[in-house]
C-alpha atoms as a PDB file:
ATOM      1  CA  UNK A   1      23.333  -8.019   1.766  1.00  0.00           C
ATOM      2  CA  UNK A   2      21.920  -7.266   5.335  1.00  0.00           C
ATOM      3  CA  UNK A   3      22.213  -3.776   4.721  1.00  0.00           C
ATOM      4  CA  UNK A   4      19.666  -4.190   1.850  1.00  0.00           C
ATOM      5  CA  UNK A   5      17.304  -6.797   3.170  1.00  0.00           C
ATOM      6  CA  UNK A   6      16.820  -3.931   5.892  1.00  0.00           C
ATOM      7  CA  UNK A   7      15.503  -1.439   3.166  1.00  0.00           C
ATOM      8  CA  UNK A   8      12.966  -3.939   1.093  1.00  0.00           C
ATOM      9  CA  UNK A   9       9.649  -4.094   1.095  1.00  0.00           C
ATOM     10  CA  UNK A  10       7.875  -7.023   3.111  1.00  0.00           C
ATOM     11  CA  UNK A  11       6.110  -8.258  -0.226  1.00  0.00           C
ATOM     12  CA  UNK A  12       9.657  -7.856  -2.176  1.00  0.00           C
ATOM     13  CA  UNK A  13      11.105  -9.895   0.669  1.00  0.00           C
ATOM     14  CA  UNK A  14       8.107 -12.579   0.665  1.00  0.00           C
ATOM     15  CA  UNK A  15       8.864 -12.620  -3.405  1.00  0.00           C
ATOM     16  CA  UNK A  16      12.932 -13.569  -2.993  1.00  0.00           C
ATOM     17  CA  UNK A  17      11.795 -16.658  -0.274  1.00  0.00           C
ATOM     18  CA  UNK A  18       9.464 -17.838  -2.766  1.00  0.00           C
ATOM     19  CA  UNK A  19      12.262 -17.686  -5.477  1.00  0.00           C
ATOM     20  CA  UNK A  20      14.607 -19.126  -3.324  1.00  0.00           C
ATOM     21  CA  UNK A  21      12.429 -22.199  -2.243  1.00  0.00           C
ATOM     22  CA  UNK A  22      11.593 -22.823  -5.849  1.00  0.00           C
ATOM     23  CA  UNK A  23      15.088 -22.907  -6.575  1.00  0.00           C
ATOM     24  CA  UNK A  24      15.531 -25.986  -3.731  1.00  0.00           C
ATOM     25  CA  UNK A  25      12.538 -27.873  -5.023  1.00  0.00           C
ATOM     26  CA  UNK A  26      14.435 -28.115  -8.379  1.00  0.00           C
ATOM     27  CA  UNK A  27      17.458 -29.671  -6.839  1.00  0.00           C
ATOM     28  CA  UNK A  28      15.100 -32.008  -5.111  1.00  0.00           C
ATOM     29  CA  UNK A  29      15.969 -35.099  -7.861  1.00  0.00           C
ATOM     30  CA  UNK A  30      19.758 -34.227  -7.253  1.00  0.00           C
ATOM     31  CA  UNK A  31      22.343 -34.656  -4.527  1.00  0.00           C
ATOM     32  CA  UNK A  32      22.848 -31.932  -3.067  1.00  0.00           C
ATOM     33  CA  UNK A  33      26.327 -32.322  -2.036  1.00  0.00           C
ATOM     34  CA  UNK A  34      27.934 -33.125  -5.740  1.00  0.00           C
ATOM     35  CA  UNK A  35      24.804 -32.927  -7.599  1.00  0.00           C
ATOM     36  CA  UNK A  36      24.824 -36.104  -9.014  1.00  0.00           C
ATOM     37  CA  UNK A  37      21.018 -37.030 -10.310  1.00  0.00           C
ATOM     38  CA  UNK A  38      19.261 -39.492  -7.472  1.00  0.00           C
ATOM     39  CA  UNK A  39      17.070 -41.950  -8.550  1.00  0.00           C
ATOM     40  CA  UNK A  40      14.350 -42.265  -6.185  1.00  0.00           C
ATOM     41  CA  UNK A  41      12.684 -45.188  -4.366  1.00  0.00           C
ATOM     42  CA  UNK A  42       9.629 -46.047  -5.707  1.00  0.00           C
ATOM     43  CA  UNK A  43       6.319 -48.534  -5.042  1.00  0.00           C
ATOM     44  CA  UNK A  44       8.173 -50.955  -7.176  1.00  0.00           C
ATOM     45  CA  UNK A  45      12.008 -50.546  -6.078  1.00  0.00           C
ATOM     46  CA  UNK A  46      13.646 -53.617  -5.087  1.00  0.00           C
ATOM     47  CA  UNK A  47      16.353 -53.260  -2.184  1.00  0.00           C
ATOM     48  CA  UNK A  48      18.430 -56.168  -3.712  1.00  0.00           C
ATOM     49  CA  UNK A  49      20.838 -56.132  -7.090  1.00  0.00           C
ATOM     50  CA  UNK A  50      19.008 -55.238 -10.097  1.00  0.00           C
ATOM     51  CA  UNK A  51      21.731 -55.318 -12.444  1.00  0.00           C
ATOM     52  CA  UNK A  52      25.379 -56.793 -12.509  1.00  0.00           C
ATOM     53  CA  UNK A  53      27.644 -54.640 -14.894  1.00  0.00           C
ATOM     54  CA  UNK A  54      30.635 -55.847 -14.830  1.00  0.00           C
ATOM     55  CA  UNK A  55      32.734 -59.313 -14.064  1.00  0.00           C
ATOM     56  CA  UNK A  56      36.265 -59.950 -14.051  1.00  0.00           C
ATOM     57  CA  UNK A  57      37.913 -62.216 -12.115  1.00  0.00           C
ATOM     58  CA  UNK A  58      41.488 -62.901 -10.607  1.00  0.00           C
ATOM     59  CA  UNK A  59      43.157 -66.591 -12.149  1.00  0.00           C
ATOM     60  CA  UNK A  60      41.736 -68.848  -9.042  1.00  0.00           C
ATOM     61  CA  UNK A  61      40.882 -72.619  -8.464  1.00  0.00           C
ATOM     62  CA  UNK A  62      36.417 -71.548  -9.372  1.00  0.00           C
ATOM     63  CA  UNK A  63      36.875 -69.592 -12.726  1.00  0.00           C
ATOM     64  CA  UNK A  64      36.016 -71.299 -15.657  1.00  0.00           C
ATOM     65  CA  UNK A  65      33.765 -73.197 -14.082  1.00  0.00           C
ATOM     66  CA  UNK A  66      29.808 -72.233 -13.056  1.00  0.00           C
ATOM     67  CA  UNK A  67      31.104 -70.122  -9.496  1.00  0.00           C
ATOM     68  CA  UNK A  68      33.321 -68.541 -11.969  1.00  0.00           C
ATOM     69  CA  UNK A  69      31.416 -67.616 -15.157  1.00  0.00           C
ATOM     70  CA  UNK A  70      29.630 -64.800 -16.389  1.00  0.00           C
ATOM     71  CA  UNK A  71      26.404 -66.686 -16.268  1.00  0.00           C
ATOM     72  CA  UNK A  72      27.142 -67.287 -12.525  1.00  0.00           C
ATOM     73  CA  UNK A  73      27.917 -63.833 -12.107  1.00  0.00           C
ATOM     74  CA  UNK A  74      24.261 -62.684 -13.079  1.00  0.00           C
ATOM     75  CA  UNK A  75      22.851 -65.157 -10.033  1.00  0.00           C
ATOM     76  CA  UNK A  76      23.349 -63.017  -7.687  1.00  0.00           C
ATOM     77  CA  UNK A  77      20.690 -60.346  -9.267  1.00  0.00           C
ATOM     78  CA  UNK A  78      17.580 -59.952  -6.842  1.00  0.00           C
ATOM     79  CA  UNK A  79      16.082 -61.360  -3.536  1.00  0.00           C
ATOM     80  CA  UNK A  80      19.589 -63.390  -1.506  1.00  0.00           C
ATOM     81  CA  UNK A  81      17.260 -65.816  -0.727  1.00  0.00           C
ATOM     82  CA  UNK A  82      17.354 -66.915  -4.203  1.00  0.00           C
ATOM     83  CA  UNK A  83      20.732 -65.855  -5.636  1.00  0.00           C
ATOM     84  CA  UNK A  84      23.518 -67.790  -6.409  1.00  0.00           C
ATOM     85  CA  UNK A  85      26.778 -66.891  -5.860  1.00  0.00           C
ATOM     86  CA  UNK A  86      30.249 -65.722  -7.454  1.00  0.00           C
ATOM     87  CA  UNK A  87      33.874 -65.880  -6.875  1.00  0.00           C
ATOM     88  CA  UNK A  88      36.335 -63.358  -7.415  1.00  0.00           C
ATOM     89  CA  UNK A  89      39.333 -65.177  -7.745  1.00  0.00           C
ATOM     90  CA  UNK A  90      42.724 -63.958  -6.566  1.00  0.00           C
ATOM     91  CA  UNK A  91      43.728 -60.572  -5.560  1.00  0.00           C
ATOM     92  CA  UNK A  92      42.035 -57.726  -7.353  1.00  0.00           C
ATOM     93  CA  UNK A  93      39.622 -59.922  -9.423  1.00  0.00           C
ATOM     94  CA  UNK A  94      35.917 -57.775  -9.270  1.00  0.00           C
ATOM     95  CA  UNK A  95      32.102 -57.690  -9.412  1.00  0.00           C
ATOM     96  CA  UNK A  96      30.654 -54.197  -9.959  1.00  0.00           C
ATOM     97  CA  UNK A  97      26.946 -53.965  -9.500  1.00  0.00           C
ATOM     98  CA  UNK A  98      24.102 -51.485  -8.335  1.00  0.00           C
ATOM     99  CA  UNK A  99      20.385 -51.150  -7.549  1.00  0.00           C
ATOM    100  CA  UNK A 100      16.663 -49.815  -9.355  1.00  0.00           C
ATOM    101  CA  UNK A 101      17.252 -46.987  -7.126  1.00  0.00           C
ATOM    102  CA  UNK A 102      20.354 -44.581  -5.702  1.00  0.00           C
ATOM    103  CA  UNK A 103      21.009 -45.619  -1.829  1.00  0.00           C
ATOM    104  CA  UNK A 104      21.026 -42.948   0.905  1.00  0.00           C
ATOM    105  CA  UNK A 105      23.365 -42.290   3.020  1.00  0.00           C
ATOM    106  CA  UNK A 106      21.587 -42.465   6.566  1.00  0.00           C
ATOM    107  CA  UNK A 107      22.417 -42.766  10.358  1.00  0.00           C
ATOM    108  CA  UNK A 108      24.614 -46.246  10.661  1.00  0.00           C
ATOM    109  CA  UNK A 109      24.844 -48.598   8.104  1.00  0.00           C
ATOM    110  CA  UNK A 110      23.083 -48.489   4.442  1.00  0.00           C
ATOM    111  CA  UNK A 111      24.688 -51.222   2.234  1.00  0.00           C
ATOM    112  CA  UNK A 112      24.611 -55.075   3.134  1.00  0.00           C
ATOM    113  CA  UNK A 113      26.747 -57.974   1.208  1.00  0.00           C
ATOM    114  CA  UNK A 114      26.560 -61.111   1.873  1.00  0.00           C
ATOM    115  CA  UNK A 115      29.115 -64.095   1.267  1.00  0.00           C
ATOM    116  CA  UNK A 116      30.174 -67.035   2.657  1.00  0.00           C
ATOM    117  CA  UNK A 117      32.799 -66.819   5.146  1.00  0.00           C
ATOM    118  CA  UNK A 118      32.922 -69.391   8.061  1.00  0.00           C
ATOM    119  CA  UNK A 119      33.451 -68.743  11.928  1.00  0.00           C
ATOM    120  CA  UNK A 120      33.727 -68.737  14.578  1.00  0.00           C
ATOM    121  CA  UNK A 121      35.090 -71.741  14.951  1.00  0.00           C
ATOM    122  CA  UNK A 122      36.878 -72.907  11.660  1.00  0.00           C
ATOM    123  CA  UNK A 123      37.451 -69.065  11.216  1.00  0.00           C
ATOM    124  CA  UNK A 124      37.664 -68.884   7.321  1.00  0.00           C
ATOM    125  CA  UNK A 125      36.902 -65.162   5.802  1.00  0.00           C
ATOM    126  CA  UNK A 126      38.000 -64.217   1.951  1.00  0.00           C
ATOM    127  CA  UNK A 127      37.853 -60.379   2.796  1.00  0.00           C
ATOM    128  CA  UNK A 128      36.725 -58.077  -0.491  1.00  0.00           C
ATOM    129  CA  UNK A 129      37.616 -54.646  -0.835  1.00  0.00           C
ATOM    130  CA  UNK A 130      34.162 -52.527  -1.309  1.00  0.00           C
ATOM    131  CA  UNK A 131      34.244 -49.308  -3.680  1.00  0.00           C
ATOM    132  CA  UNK A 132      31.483 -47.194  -4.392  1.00  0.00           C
ATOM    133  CA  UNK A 133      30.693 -44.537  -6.925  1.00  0.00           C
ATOM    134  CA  UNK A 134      27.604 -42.033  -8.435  1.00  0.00           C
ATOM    135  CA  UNK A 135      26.020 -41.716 -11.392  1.00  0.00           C
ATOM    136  CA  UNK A 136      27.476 -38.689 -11.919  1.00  0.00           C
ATOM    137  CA  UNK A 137      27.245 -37.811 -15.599  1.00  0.00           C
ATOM    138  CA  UNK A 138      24.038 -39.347 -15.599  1.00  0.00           C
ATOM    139  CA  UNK A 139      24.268 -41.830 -17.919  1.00  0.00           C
ATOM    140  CA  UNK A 140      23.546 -45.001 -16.136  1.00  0.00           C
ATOM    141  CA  UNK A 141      26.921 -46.880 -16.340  1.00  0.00           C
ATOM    142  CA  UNK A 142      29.638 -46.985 -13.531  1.00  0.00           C
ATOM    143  CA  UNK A 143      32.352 -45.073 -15.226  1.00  0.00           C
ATOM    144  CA  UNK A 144      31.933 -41.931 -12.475  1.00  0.00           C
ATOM    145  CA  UNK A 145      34.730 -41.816  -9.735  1.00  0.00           C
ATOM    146  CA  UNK A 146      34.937 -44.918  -7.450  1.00  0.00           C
ATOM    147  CA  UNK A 147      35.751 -44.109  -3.393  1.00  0.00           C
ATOM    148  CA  UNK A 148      36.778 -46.909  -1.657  1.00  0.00           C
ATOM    149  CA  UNK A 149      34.942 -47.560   2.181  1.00  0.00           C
ATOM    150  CA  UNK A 150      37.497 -47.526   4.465  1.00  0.00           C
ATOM    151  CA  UNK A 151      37.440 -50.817   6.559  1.00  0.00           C
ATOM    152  CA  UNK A 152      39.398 -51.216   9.564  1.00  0.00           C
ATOM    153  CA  UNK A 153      42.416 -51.923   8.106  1.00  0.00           C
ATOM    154  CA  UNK A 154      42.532 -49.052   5.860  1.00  0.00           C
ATOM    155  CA  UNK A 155      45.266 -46.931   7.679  1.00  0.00           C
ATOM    156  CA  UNK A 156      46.846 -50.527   9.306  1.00  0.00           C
ATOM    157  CA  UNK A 157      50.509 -51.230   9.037  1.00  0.00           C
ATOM    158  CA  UNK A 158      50.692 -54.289   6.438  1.00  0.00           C
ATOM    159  CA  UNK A 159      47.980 -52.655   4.065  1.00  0.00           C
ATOM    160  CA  UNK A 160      49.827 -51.242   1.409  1.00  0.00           C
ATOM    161  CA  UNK A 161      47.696 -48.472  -1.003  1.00  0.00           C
ATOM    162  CA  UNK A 162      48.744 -48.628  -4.696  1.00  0.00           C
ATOM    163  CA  UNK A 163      49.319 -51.759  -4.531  1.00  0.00           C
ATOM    164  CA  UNK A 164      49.635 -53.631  -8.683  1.00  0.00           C
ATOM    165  CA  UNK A 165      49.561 -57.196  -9.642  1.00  0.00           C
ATOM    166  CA  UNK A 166      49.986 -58.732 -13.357  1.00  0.00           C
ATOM    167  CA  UNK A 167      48.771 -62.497 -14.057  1.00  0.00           C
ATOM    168  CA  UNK A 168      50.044 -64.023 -16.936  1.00  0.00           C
ATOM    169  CA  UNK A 169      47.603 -66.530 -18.688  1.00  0.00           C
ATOM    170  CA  UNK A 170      49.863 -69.944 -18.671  1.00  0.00           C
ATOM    171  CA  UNK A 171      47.517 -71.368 -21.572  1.00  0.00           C
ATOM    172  CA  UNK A 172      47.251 -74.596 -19.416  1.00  0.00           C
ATOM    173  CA  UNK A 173      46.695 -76.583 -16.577  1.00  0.00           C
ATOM    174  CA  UNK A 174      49.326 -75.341 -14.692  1.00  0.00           C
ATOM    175  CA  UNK A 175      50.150 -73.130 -11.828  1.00  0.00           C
ATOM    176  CA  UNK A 176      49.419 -68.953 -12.784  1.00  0.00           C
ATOM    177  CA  UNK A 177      52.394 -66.910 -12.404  1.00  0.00           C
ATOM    178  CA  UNK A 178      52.410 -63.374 -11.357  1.00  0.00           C
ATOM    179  CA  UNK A 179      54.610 -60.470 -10.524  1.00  0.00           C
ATOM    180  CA  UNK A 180      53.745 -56.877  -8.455  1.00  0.00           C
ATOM    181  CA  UNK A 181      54.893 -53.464  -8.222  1.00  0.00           C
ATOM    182  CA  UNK A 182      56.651 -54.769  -4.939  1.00  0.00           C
ATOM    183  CA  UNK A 183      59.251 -56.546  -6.416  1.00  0.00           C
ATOM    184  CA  UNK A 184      57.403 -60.024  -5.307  1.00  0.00           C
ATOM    185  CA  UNK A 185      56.620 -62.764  -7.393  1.00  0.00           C
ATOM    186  CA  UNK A 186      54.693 -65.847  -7.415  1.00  0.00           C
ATOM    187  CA  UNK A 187      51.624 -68.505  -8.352  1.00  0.00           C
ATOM    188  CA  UNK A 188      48.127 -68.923  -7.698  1.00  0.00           C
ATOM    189  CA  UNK A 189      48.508 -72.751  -7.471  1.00  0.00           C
ATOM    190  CA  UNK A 190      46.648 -75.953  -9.106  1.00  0.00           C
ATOM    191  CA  UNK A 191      45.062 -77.934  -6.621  1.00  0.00           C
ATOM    192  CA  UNK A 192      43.399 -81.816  -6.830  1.00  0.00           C
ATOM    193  CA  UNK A 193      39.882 -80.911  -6.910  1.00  0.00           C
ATOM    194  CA  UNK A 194      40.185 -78.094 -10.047  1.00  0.00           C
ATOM    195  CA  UNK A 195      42.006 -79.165 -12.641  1.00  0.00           C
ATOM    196  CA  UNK A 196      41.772 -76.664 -15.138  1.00  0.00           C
ATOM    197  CA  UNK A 197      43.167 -73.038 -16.462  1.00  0.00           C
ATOM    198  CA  UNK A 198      42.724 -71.152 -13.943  1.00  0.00           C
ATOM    199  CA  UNK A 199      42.470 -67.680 -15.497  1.00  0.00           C
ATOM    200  CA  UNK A 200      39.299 -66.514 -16.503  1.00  0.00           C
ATOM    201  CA  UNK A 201      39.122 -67.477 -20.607  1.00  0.00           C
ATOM    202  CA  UNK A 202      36.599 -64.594 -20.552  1.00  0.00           C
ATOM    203  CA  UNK A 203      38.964 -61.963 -19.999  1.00  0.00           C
ATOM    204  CA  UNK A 204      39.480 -59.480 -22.874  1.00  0.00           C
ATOM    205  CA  UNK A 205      42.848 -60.240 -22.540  1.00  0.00           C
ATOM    206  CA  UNK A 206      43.775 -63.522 -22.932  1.00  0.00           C
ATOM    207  CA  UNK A 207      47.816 -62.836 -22.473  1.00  0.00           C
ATOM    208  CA  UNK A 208      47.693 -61.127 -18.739  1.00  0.00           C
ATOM    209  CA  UNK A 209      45.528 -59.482 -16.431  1.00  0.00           C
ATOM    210  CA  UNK A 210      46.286 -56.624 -14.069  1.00  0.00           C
ATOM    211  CA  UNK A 211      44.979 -55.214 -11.124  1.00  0.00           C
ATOM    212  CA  UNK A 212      44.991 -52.378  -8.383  1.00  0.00           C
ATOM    213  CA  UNK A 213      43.756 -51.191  -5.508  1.00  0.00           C
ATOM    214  CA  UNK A 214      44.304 -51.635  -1.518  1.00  0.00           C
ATOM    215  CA  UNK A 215      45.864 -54.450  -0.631  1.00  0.00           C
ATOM    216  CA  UNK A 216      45.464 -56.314   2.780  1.00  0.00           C
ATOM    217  CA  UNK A 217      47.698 -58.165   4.767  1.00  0.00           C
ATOM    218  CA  UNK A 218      47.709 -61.922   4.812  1.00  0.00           C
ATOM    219  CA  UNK A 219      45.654 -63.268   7.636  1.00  0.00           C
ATOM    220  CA  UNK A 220      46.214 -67.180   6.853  1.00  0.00           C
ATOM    221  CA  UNK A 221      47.548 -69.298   9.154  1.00  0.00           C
ATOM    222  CA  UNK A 222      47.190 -72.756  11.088  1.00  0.00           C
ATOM    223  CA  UNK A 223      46.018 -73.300  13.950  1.00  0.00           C
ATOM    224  CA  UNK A 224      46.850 -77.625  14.756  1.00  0.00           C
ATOM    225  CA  UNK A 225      46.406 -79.253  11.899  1.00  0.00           C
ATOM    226  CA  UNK A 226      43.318 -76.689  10.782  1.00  0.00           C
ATOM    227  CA  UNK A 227      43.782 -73.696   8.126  1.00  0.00           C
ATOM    228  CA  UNK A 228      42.562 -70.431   8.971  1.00  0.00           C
ATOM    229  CA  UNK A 229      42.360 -67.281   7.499  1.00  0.00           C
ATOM    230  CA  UNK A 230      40.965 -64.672   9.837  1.00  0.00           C
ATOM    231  CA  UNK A 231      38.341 -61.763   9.795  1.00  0.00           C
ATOM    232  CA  UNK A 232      39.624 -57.817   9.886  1.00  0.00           C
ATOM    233  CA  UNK A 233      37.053 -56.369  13.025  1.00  0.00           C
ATOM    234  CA  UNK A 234      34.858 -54.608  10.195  1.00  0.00           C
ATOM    235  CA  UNK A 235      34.764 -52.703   6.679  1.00  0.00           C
ATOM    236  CA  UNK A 236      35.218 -56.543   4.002  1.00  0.00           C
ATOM    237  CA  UNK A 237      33.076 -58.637   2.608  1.00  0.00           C
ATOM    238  CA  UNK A 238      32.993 -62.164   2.938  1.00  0.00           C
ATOM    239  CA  UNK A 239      34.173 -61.836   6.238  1.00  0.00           C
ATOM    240  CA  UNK A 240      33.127 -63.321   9.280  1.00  0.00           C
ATOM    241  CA  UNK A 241      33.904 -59.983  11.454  1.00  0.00           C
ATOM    242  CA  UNK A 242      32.785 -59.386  14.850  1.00  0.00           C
ATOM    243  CA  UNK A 243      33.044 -55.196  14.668  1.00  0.00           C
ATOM    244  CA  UNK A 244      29.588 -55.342  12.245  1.00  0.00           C
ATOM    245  CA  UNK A 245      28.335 -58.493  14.282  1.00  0.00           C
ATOM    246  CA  UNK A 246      28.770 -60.741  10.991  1.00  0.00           C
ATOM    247  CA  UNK A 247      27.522 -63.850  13.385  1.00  0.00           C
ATOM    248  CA  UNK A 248      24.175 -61.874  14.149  1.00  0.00           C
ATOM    249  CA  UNK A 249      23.154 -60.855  10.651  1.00  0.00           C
ATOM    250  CA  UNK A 250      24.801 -63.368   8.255  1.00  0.00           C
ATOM    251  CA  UNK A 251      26.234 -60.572   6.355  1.00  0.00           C
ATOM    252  CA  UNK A 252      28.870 -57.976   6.151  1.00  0.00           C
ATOM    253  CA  UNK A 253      27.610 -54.208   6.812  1.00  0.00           C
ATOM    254  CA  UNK A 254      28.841 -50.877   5.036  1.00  0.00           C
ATOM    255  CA  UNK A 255      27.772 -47.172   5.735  1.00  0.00           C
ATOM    256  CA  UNK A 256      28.507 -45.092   3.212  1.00  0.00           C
ATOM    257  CA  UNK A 257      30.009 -42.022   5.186  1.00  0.00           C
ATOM    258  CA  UNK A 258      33.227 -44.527   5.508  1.00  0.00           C
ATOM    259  CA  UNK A 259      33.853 -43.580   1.574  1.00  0.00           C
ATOM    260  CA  UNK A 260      37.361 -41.963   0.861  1.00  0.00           C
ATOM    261  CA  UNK A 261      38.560 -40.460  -2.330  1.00  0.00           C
ATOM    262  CA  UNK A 262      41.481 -41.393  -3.620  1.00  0.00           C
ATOM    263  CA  UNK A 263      43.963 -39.151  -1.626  1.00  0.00           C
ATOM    264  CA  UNK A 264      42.007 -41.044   1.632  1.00  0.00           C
ATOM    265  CA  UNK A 265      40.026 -37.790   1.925  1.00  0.00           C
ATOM    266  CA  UNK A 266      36.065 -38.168   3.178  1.00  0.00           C
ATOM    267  CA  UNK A 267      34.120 -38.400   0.165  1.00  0.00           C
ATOM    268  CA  UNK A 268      30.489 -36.850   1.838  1.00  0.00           C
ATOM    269  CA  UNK A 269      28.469 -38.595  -0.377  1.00  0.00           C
ATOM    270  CA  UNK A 270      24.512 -38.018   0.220  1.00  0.00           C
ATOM    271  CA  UNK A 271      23.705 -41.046  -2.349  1.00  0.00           C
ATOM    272  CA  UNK A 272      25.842 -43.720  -4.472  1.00  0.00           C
ATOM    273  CA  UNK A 273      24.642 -45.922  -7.654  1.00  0.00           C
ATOM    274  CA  UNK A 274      27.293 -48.644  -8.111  1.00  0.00           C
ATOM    275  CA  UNK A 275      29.342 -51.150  -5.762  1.00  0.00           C
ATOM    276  CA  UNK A 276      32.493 -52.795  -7.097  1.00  0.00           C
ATOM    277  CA  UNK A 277      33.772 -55.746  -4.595  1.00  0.00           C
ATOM    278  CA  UNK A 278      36.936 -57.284  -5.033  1.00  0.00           C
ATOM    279  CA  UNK A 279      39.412 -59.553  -3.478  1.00  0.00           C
ATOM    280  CA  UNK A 280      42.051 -57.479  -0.906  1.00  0.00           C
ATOM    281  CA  UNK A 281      44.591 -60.481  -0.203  1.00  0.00           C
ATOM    282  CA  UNK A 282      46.570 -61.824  -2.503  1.00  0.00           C
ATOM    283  CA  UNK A 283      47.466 -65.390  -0.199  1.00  0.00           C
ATOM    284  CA  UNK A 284      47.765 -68.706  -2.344  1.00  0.00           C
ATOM    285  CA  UNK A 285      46.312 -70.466   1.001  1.00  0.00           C
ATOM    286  CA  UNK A 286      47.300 -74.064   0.327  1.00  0.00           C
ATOM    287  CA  UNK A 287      46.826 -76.803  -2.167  1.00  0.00           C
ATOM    288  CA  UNK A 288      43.940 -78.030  -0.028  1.00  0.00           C
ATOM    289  CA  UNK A 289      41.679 -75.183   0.367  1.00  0.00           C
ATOM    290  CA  UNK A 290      43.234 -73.569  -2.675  1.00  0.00           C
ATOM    291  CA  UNK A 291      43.440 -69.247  -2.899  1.00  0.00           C
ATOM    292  CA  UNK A 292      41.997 -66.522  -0.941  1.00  0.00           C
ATOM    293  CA  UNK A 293      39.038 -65.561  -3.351  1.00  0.00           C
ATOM    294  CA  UNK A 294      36.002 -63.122  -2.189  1.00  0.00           C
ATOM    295  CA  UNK A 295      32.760 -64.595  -2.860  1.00  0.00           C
ATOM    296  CA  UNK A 296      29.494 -62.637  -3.406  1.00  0.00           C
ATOM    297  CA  UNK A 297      26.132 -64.132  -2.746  1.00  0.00           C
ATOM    298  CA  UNK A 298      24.124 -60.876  -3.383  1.00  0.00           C
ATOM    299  CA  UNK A 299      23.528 -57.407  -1.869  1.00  0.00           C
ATOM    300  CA  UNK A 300      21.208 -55.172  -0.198  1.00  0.00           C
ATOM    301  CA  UNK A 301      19.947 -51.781   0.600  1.00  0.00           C
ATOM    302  CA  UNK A 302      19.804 -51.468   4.381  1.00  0.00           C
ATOM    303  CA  UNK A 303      17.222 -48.228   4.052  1.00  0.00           C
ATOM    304  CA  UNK A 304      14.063 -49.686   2.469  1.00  0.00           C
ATOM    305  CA  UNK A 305      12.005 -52.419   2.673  1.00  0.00           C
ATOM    306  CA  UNK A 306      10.868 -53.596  -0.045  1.00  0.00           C
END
């Protein structure tokens, strides 16, 4: 090819440039790394949630009732200021939502989600797994590849990948019984102030529910006569972490470049369109303070303003 840009003309050579920038302004409205379509930031674009597509929780001491519900899932559409919030339930119950717009992937973090952990001093966090995933095919619904954003526990020993869990609807007030792909067993556990079903009588299936994903080690504990459940240093929701200064911005922050396919490969995604949160521990906590259950309170895009 050098050989033969030697031997053209300078107007045949002017000609090819022109060609050849044409051809990159017609990518513009596409990534250019996987060319998935990119919907652009507008006037009008709104950095928080526009739209929650799906909800379905883990069994846990809030579904049923309005922190639990698909109504309550919709509150945490638009400005956090205003939103309500959501719980996931027990391990591997999710929220998948996205935004009027695709989010870039920029210098340091893009995506922020807040919940409701406390710290530092009663140190309570409910870490969620964050996945994220493009519009690929174009057709405005998260059914695309998901990558999950690796958090600092994503290569730790305790975290096991693969991990499957299987609740069986007890069709009662009574204690939820599950069993895993690790040969465990167990319940997510009735407790004094909720005294209802705890699975979700939402679900599609109304016999059992089952989940994957990345599960996280168990970071419970007491400390005296207080419960705690700790913060990972950074990469969860609903986590009161110190590596993404949780304490300085009242929420948990993501950057996109962290996503890893599913053979923990970097994903180099330029843009995403959809966030899926769910909860990484599966800890029963006490009868007290009932489950380890992610909450969501709402979501934003760290690269505009509006």
């Amino acid at each position: 090819m050098k050989h033969l840009q030697t031997n053209l003309k300078p107007l045949a050579i002017a000609l090819i440039t022109a060609i050849a920038f044409t051809g990159c302004k017609k990518d513009a409205n596409n990534d250019i790394k996987t060319g998935a379509p990119v919907r652009e930031v507008t006037a009008g674009s709104s950095k928080f949630i526009s739209k929650v597509f799906e909800y379905l929780p883990a069994p846990g001491q809030f579904i049923n009732e309005s922190l639990g519900s698909l109504a309550g899932a919709q509150r945490i559409i638009g400005d956090v200021s205003q939103t309500g919030m959501v719980s996931l339930g027990g391990y591997g119950g999710y929220i998948v939502f996205g935004f009027d717009h695709s989010i870039t992937n920029r210098q340091g973090y893009d995506l922020a989600i807040y919940g409701n952990p406390l710290g530092p001093v009663l140190q309570w966090s409910e870490p969620g797994i964050v996945m994220v995933s493009q519009d690929t095919n174009g057709n405005g619904l998260p059914d695309d590849q998901w990558y999950e954003l690796a958090g600092s526990e994503y290569n730790a020993a305790g975290t096991i990948k693969n991990y499957q869990i299987t609740y069986t609807n007890p069709k009662a007030t009574a204690n939820v019984n599950w069993i895993d792909n690790q040969g465990r067993s167990g319940q997510v556990e009735i407790n004094q102030f909720h005294k209802h079903n705890y699975y979700p009588l939402f679900a599609p299936n109304q016999e059992t529910l089952t989940f994957s994903g990345t599960l996280l080690k168990s970071t419970w504990g007491t400390e005296g006569d207080i419960s705690v459940n700790r913060a990972f240093s950074y990469g969860y929701t609903d986590s009161w972490s110190t590596g993404d200064n949780y304490a300085d911005n009242m929420y948990n922050s993501f950057d996109i470049s962290w996503a890893l396919n599913s053979a923990g490969q970097p994903a180099n995604l330029a843009t995403i369109d959809f966030v899926k949160v769910y909860t990484g521990q599966n800890e029963k906590g006490n009868t007290m303070l009932g489950e380890i259950s992610t909450e969501v309170r709402g979501a934003a895009d760290l690269n505009i303003n509006n």
